[in-house]
Protein backbone atom coordinates (compact mmCIF):
# COMPACT_ATOMS: atom_id res chain seq x y z
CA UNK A 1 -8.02 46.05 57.78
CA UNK A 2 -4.62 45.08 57.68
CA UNK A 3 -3.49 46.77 60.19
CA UNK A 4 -6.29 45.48 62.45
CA UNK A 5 -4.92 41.86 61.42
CA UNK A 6 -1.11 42.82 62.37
CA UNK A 7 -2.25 43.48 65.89
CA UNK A 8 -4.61 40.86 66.27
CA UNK A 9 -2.18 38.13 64.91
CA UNK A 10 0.20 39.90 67.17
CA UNK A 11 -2.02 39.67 70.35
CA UNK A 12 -2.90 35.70 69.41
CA UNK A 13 1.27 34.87 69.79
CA UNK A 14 0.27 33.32 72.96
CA UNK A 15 -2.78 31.61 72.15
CA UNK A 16 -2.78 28.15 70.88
CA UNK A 17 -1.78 27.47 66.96
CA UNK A 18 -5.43 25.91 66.43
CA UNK A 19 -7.13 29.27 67.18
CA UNK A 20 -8.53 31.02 64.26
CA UNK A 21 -10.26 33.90 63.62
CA UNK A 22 -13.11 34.52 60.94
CA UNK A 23 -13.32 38.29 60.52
CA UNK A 24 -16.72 40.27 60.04
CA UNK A 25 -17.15 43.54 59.57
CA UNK A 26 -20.21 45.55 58.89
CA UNK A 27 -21.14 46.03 55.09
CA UNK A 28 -20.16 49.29 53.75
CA UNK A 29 -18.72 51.15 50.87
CA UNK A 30 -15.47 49.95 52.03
CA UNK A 31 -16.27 45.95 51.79
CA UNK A 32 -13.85 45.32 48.34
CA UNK A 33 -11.06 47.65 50.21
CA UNK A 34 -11.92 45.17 53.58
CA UNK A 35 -11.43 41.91 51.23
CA UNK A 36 -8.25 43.12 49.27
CA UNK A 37 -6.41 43.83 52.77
CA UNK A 38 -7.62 40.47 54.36
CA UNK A 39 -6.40 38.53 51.34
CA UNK A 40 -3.13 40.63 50.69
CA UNK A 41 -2.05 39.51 54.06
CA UNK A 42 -3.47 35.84 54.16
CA UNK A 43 -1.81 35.24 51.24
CA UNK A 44 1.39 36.59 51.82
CA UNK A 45 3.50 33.61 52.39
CA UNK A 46 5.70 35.50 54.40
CA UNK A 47 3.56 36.60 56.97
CA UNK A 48 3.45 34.77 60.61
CA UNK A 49 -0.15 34.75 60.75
CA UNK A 50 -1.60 33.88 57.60
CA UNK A 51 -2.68 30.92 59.40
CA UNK A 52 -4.77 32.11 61.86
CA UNK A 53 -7.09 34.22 60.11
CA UNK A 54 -9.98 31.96 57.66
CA UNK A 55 -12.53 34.34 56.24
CA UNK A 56 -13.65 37.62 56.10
CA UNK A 57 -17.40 38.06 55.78
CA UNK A 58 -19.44 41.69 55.44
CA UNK A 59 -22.84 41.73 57.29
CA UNK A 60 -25.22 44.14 57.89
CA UNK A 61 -26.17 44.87 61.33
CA UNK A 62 -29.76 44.05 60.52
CA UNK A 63 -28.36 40.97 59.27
CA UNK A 64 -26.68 39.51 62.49
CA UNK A 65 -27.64 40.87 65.73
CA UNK A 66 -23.72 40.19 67.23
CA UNK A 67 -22.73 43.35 65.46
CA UNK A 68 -24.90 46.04 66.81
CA UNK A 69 -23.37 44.48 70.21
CA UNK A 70 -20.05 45.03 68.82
CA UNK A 71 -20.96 48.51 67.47
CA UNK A 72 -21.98 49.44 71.05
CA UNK A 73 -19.11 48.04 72.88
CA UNK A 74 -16.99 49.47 70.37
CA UNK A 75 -18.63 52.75 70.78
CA UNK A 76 -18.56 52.73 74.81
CA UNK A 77 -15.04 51.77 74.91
CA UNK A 78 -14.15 54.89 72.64
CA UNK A 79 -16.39 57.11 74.91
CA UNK A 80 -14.17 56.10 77.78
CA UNK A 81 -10.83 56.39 76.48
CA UNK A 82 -12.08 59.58 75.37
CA UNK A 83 -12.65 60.86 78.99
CA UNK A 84 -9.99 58.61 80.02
CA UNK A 85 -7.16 59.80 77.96
């Protein structure tokens, strides 16, 4: 999760300051691991983009339909760098 955040706060240095971004993830095992990284970072004054992140939520995918569209995109754009690279 954290490491996910690093690049995305990375990729938003052009982007306007009033962009945020509300993470969700799909629920898991993992969720308390998910939370502890979000929050280590976001509140770590220290770090750039604290800022830009405001919540972290875990859904299922039966829960919100925008994930199983993320899960497939996800998964298509692994299938090509797979063949790709």
């Amino acid at each position: 999760m954290k490491q996910l955040m690093i690049l995305l706060g990375e990729a938003m240095e052009d982007w306007e300051p009033e962009f945020r971004v509300a993470v969700v993830h799909d629920h898991s095992h993992w969720d308390n691991l998910a939370h502890d990284g979000f929050y280590q970072l976001v509140d770590d004054p220290t770090w750039p983009y604290r800022e830009r992140f405001v919540s972290i939520t875990p859904l299922s995918s039966y829960a919100d339909i925008g994930l199983q569209t993320a899960d497939l995109i996800a998964y298509e754009a692994m299938r090509w760098l797979d063949n790709n690279l």
